[in-house]
Protein backbone atom coordinates (compact mmCIF):
# COMPACT_ATOMS: atom_id res chain seq x y z
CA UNK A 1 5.28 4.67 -4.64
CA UNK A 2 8.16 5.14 -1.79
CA UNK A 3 8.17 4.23 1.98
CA UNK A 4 10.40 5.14 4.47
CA UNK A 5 13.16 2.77 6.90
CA UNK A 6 15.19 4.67 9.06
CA UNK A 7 16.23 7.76 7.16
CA UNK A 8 16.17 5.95 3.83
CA UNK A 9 13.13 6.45 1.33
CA UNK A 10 12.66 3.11 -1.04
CA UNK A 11 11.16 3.13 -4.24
CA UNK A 12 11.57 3.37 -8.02
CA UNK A 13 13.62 6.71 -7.86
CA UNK A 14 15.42 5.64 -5.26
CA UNK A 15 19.02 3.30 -4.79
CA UNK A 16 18.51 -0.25 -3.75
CA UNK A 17 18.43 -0.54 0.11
CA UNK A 18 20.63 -3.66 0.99
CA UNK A 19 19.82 -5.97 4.03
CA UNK A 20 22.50 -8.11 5.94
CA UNK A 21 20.81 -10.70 7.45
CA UNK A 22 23.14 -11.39 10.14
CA UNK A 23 20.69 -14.14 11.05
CA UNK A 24 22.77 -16.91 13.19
CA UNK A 25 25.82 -16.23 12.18
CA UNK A 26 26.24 -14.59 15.57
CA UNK A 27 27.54 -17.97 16.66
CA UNK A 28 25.94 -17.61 19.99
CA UNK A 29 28.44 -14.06 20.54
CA UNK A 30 26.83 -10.92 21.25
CA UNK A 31 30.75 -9.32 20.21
CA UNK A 32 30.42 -11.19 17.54
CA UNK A 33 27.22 -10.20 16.46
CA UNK A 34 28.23 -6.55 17.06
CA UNK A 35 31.16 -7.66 14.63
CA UNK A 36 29.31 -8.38 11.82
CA UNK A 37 27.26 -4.94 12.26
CA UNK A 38 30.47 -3.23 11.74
CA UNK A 39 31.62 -5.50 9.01
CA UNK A 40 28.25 -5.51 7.26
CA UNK A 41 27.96 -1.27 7.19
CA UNK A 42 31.67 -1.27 5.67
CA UNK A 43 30.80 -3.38 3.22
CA UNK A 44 27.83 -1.19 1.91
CA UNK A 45 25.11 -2.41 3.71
CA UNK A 46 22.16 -0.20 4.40
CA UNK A 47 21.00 -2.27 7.54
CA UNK A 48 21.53 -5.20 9.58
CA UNK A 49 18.93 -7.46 10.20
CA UNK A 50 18.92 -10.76 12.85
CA UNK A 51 15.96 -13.19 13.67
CA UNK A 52 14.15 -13.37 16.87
CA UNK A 53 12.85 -16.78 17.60
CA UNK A 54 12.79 -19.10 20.85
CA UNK A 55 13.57 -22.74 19.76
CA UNK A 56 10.10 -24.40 21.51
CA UNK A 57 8.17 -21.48 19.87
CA UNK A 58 9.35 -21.78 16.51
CA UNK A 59 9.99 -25.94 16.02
CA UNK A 60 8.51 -28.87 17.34
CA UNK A 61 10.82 -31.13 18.60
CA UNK A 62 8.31 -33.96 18.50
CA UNK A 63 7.67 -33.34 14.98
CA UNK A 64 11.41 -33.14 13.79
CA UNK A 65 12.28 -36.19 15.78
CA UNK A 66 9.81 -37.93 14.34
CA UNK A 67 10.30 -37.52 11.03
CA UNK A 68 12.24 -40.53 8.84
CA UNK A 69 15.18 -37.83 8.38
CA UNK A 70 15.88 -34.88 8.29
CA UNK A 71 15.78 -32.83 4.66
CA UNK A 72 16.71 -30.29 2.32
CA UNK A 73 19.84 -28.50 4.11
CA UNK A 74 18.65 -29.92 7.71
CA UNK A 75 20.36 -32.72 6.00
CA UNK A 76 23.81 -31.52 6.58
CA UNK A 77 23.65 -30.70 10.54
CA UNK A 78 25.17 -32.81 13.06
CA UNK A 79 22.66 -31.94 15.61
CA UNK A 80 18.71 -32.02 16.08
CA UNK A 81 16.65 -29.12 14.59
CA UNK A 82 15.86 -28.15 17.85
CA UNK A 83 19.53 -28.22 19.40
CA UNK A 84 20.49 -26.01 15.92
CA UNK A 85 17.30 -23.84 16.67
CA UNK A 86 18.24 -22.89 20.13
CA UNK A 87 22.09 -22.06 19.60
CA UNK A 88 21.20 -19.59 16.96
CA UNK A 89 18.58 -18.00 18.78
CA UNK A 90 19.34 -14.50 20.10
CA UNK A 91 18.06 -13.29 23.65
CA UNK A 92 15.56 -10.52 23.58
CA UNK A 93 18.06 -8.52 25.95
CA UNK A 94 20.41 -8.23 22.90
CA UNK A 95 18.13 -6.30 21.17
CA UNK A 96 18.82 -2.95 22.23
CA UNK A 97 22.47 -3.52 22.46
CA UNK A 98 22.09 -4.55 18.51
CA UNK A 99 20.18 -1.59 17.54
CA UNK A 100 22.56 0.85 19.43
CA UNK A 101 25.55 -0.96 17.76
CA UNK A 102 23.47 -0.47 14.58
CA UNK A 103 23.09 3.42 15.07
CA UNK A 104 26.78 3.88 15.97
CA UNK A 105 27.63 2.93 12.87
CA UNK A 106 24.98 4.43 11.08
CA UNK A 107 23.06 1.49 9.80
CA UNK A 108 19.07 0.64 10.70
CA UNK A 109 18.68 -2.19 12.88
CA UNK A 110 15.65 -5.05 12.49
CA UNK A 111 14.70 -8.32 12.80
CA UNK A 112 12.57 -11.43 11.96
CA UNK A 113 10.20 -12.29 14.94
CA UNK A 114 8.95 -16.10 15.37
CA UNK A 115 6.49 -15.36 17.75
CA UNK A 116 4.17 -12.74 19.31
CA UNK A 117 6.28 -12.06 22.26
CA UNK A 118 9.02 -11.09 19.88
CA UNK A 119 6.99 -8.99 17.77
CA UNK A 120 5.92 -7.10 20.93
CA UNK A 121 9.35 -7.07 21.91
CA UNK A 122 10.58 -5.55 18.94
CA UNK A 123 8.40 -2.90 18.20
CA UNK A 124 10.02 -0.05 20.41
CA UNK A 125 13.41 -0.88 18.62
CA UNK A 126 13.03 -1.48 14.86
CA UNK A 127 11.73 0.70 12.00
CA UNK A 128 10.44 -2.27 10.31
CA UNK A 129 9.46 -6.23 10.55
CA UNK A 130 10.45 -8.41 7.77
CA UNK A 131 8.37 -11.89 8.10
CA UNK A 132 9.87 -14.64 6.47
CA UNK A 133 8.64 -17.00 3.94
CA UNK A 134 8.04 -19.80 6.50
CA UNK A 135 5.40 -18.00 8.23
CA UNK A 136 3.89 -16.44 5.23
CA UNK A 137 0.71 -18.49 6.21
CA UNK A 138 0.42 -17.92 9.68
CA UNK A 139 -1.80 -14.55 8.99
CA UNK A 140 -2.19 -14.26 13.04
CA UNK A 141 1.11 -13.12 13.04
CA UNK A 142 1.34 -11.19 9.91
CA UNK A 143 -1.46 -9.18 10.96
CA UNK A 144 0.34 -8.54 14.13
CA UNK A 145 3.02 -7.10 12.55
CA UNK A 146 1.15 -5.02 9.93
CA UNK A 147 -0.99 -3.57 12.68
CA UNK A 148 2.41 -2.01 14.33
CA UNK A 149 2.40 0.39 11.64
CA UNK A 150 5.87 0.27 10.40
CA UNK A 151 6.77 -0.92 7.50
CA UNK A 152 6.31 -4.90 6.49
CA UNK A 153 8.82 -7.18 4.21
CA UNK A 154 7.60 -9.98 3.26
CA UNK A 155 9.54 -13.10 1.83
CA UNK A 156 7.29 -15.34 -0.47
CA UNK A 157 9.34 -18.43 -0.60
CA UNK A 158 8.04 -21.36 -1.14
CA UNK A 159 4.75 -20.19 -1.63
CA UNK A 160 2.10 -20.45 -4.32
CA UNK A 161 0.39 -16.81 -5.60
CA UNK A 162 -2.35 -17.66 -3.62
CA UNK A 163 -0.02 -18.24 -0.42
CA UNK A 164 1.12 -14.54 -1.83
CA UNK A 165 -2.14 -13.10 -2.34
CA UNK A 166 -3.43 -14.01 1.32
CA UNK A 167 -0.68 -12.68 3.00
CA UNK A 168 -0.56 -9.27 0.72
CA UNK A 169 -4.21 -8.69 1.37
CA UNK A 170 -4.02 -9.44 5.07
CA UNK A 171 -1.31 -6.84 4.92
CA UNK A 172 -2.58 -3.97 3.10
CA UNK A 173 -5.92 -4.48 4.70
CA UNK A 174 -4.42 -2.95 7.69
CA UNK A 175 -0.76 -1.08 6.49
CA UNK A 176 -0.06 0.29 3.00
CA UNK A 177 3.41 0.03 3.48
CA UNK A 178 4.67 -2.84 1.72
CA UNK A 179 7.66 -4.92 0.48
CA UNK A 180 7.13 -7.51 -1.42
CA UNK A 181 10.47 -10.33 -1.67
CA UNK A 182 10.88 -12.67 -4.43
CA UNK A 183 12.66 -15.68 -2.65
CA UNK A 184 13.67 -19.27 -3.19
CA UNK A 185 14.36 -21.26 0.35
CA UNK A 186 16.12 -23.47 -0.88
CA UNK A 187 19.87 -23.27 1.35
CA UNK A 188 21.90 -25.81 -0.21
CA UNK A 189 24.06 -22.89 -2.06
CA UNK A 190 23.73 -25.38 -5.51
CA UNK A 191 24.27 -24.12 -8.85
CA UNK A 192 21.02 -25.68 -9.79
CA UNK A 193 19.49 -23.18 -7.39
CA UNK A 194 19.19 -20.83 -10.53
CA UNK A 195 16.81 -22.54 -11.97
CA UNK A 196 14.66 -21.88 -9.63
CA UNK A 197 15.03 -18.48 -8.41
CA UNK A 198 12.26 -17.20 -11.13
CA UNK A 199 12.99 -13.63 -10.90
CA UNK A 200 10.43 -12.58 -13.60
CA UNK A 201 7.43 -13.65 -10.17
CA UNK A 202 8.49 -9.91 -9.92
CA UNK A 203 6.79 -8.45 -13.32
CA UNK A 204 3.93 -10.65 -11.77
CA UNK A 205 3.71 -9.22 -8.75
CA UNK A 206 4.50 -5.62 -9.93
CA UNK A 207 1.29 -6.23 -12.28
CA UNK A 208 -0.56 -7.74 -9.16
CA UNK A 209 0.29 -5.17 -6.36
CA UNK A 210 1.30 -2.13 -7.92
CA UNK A 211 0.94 -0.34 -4.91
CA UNK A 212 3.68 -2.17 -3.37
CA UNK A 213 7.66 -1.79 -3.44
CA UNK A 214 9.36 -4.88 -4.90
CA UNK A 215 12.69 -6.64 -3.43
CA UNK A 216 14.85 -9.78 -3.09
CA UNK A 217 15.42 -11.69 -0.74
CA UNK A 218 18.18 -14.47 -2.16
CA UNK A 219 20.45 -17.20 -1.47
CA UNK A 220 22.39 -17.76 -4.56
CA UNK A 221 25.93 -17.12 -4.94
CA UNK A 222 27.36 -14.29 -6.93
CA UNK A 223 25.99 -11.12 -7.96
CA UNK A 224 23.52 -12.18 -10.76
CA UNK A 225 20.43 -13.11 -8.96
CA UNK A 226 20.22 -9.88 -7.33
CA UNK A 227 21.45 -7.83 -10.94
CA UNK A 228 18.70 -9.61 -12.49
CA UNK A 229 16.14 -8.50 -9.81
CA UNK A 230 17.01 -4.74 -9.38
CA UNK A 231 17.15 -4.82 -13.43
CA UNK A 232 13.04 -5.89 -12.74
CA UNK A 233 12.51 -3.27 -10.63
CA UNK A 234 13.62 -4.73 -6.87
CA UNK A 235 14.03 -2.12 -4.47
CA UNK A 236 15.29 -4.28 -1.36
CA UNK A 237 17.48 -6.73 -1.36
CA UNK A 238 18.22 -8.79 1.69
CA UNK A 239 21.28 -11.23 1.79
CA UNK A 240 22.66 -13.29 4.42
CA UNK A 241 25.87 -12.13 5.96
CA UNK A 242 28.93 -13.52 7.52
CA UNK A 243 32.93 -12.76 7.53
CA UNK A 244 33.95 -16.31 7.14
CA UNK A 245 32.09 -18.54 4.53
CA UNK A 246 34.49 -21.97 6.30
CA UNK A 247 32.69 -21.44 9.60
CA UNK A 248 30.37 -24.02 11.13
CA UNK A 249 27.01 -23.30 11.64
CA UNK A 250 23.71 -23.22 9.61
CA UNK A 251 24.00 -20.08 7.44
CA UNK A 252 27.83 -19.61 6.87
CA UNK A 253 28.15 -21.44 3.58
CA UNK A 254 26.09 -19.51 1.65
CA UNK A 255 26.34 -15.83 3.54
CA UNK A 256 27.90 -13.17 1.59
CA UNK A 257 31.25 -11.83 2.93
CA UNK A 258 32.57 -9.18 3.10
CA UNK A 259 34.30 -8.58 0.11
CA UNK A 260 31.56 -10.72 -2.23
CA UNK A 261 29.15 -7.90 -0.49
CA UNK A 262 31.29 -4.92 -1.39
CA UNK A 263 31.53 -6.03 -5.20
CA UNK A 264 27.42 -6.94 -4.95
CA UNK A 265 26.73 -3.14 -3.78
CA UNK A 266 29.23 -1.92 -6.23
CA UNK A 267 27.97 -3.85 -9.32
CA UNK A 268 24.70 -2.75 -8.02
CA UNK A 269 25.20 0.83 -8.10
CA UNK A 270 26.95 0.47 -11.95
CA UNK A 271 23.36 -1.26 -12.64
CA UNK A 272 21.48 1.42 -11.18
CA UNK A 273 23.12 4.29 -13.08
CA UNK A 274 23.43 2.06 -16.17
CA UNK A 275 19.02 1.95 -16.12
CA UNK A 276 19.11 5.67 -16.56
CA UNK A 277 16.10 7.29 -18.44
CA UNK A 278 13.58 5.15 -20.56
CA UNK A 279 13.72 8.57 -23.09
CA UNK A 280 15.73 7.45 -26.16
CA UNK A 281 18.09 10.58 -27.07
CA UNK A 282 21.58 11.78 -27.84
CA UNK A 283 23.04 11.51 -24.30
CA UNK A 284 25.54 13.88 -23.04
CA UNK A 285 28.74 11.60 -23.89
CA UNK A 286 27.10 10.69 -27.37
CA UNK A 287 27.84 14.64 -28.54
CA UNK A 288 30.90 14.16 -30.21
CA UNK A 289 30.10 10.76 -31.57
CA UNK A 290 26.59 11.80 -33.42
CA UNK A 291 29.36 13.85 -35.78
CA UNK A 292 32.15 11.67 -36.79
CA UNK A 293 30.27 8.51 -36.76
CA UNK A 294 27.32 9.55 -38.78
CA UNK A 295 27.03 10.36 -42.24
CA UNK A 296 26.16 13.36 -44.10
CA UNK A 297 25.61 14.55 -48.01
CA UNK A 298 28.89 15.09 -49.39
CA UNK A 299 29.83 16.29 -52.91
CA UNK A 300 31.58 13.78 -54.81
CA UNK A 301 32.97 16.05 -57.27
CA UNK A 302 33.11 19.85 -57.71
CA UNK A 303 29.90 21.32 -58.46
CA UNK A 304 29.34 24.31 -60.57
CA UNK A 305 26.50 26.51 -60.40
CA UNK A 306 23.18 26.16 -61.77
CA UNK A 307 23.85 22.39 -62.06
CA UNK A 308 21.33 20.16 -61.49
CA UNK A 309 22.02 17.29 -58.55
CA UNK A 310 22.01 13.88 -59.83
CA UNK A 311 22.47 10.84 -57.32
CA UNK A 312 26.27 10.11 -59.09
CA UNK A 313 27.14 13.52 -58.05
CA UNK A 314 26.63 12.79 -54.33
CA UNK A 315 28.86 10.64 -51.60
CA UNK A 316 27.46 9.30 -48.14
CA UNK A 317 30.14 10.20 -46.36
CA UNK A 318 31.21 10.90 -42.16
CA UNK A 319 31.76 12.87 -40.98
CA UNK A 320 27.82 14.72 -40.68
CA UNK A 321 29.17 18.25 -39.68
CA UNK A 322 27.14 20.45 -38.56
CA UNK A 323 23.92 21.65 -40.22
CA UNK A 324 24.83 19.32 -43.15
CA UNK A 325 21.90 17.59 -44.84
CA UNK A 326 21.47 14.22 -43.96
CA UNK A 327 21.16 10.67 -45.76
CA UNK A 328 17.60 10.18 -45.12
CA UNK A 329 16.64 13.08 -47.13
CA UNK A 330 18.60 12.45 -49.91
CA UNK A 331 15.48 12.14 -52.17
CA UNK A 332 14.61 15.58 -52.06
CA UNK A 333 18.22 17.07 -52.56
CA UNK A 334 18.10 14.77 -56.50
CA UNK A 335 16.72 17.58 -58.60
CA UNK A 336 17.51 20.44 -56.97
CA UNK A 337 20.06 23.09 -58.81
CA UNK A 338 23.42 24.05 -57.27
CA UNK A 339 22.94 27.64 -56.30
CA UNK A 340 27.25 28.46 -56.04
CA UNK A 341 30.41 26.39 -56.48
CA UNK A 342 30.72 23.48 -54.33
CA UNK A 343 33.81 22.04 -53.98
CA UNK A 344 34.19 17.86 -54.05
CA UNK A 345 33.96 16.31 -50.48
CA UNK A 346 32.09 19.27 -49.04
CA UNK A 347 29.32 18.49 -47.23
CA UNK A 348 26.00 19.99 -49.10
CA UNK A 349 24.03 22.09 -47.31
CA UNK A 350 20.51 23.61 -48.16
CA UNK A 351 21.41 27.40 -48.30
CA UNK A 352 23.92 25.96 -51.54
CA UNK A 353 20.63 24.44 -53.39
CA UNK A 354 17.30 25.77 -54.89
CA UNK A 355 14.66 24.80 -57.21
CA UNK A 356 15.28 24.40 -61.15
């Protein structure tokens, strides 16, 4: 179970692939933008990822106005949906300036289109679409995207399983190659946001859609959401990204940084070497210990030969060297008849014993 972005297979045996969702924290600067691409690959990232969307195709301004207020983290902005909609948008003639910035510094480059003409857009420049969770429902567009061929990431927040289940099966109806995102929209950056991330969805959907790769797409602070969801077998995990956390804008105050995203990759890897092998054995830096921390059959006084071994005449004892008998078979050394001198505190070994 593996697909390919870029030059980078994803799957179980394979390292998480890490998203930087550059998003609008462009601030309406193409440099800028081209900033954070270079900021984002130092920092570990495995691609850089923006959203295509055109404020009257994505938002109604009617509807927004009309609402009693705005809500959720629409809450905090000083300006209408719509204004905040169309300063973060990017123009489609950024795109291939993005994606060559992208392969200069040897990252992939894609994005989240809002509307057919930015799907069709897109598909000579990205190796992948990644829909978000708002538009999980609109299955026009999803199958749109699947039917491009390329690999599809999908963001389920917000959603119910059968929200999920429509989407996944309007996918795979048409492109096997799947990711599958655990999310939680919520933007506010709370603590209480924890409660609510529900990373074990992804033992569900692993048991659902086993032919799909899992991943993460989060908005918690700190590294433990994203721990948590590799740990359950997440493959992707897509973050929002900026370089100053103080800026003003929609998605600055809870964007990774820089540093916070070179100590998430970094924990990361530790986690991912740290899952090693579901066989239980001796592993290679246990050698050593297996001898002086175990026990072994020791004598606990000199032992002449053709003595019979009681239990008094035995110690439990560490170190177990070598070829030494061992505690759990204790109950068949009782009995047995010392076959030469042993001398106390030697360990007892069954070339020294025979039967009576």
């Amino acid at each position: 179970m593996e697909l390919k972005i870029g030059k980078h297979l994803i799957g179980d045996a394979h390292p998480t692939y890490f998203i930087a969702d550059i998003a609008a924290n462009h601030d309406g600067s193409l440099e800028r933008a081209q900033l954070l691409i270079r900021l984002a690959q130092e920092a570990g990232a495995d691609a850089a990822k923006f959203q295509n969307f055109r404020a009257p195709k994505i938002v109604s301004d009617y509807g927004f106005t009309h609402m009693n207020a705005q809500v959720s983290h629409q809450a905090k902005w000083e300006k209408s949906v719509s204004e905040v909609y169309a300063e973060a948008s990017i123009p489609f003639e950024w795109t291939p300036i993005l994606k060559a910035t992208c392969e200069e510094v040897g990252i992939d480059y894609f994005s989240s289109p809002y509307d057919f003409e930015a799907i069709d857009m897109l598909d000579t420049h990205v190796p992948a679409y990644k829909i978000g969770s708002g538009d999980i429902t609109w299955i026009e567009a999803v199958e749109r995207m699947a039917n491009k061929g390329k690999p599809i990431l999908l963001a389920t927040g917000a959603s119910d399983i059968g929200d999920v289940q429509r989407a996944v099966h309007a996918i795979l109806d048409i492109n096997p190659q799947l990711v599958l995102m655990q999310c939680n929209t919520n933007y506010t950056a709370a603590d209480g946001n924890f409660d609510n991330i529900h990373l074990n969805v992804l033992t569900t959907y692993r048991s659902m859609f086993p032919e799909v790769i899992l991943g993460l797409s989060d908005h918690t602070h700190g590294h433990a959401t994203v721990l948590g969801a590799v740990a359950l077998g997440a493959r992707v995990v897509e973050k929002h990204f900026t370089d100053d956390n103080n800026r003003v804008g929609p998605d600055h105050p809870f964007a990774m940084n820089p540093e916070s995203w070179t100590a998430m990759v970094t924990a990361t890897r530790q986690l991912e070497r740290a899952m090693g092998s579901g066989d239980k054995f001796v592993a290679a830096n246990e050698q050593e210990t297996v001898i002086i921390q175990r026990r072994c059959l020791r004598a606990a006084r000199e032992i002449e030969p053709g003595e019979t071994i009681t239990r008094e005449m035995i110690d439990v004892l560490r170190p177990a060297t070598q070829g030494a008998i061992m505690p759990y078979e204790i109950g068949d050394v009782i009995g047995l008849v010392a076959l030469e001198r042993i001398p106390g505190g030697q360990e007892l070994r069954w070339t020294q014993l025979g039967e009576s």
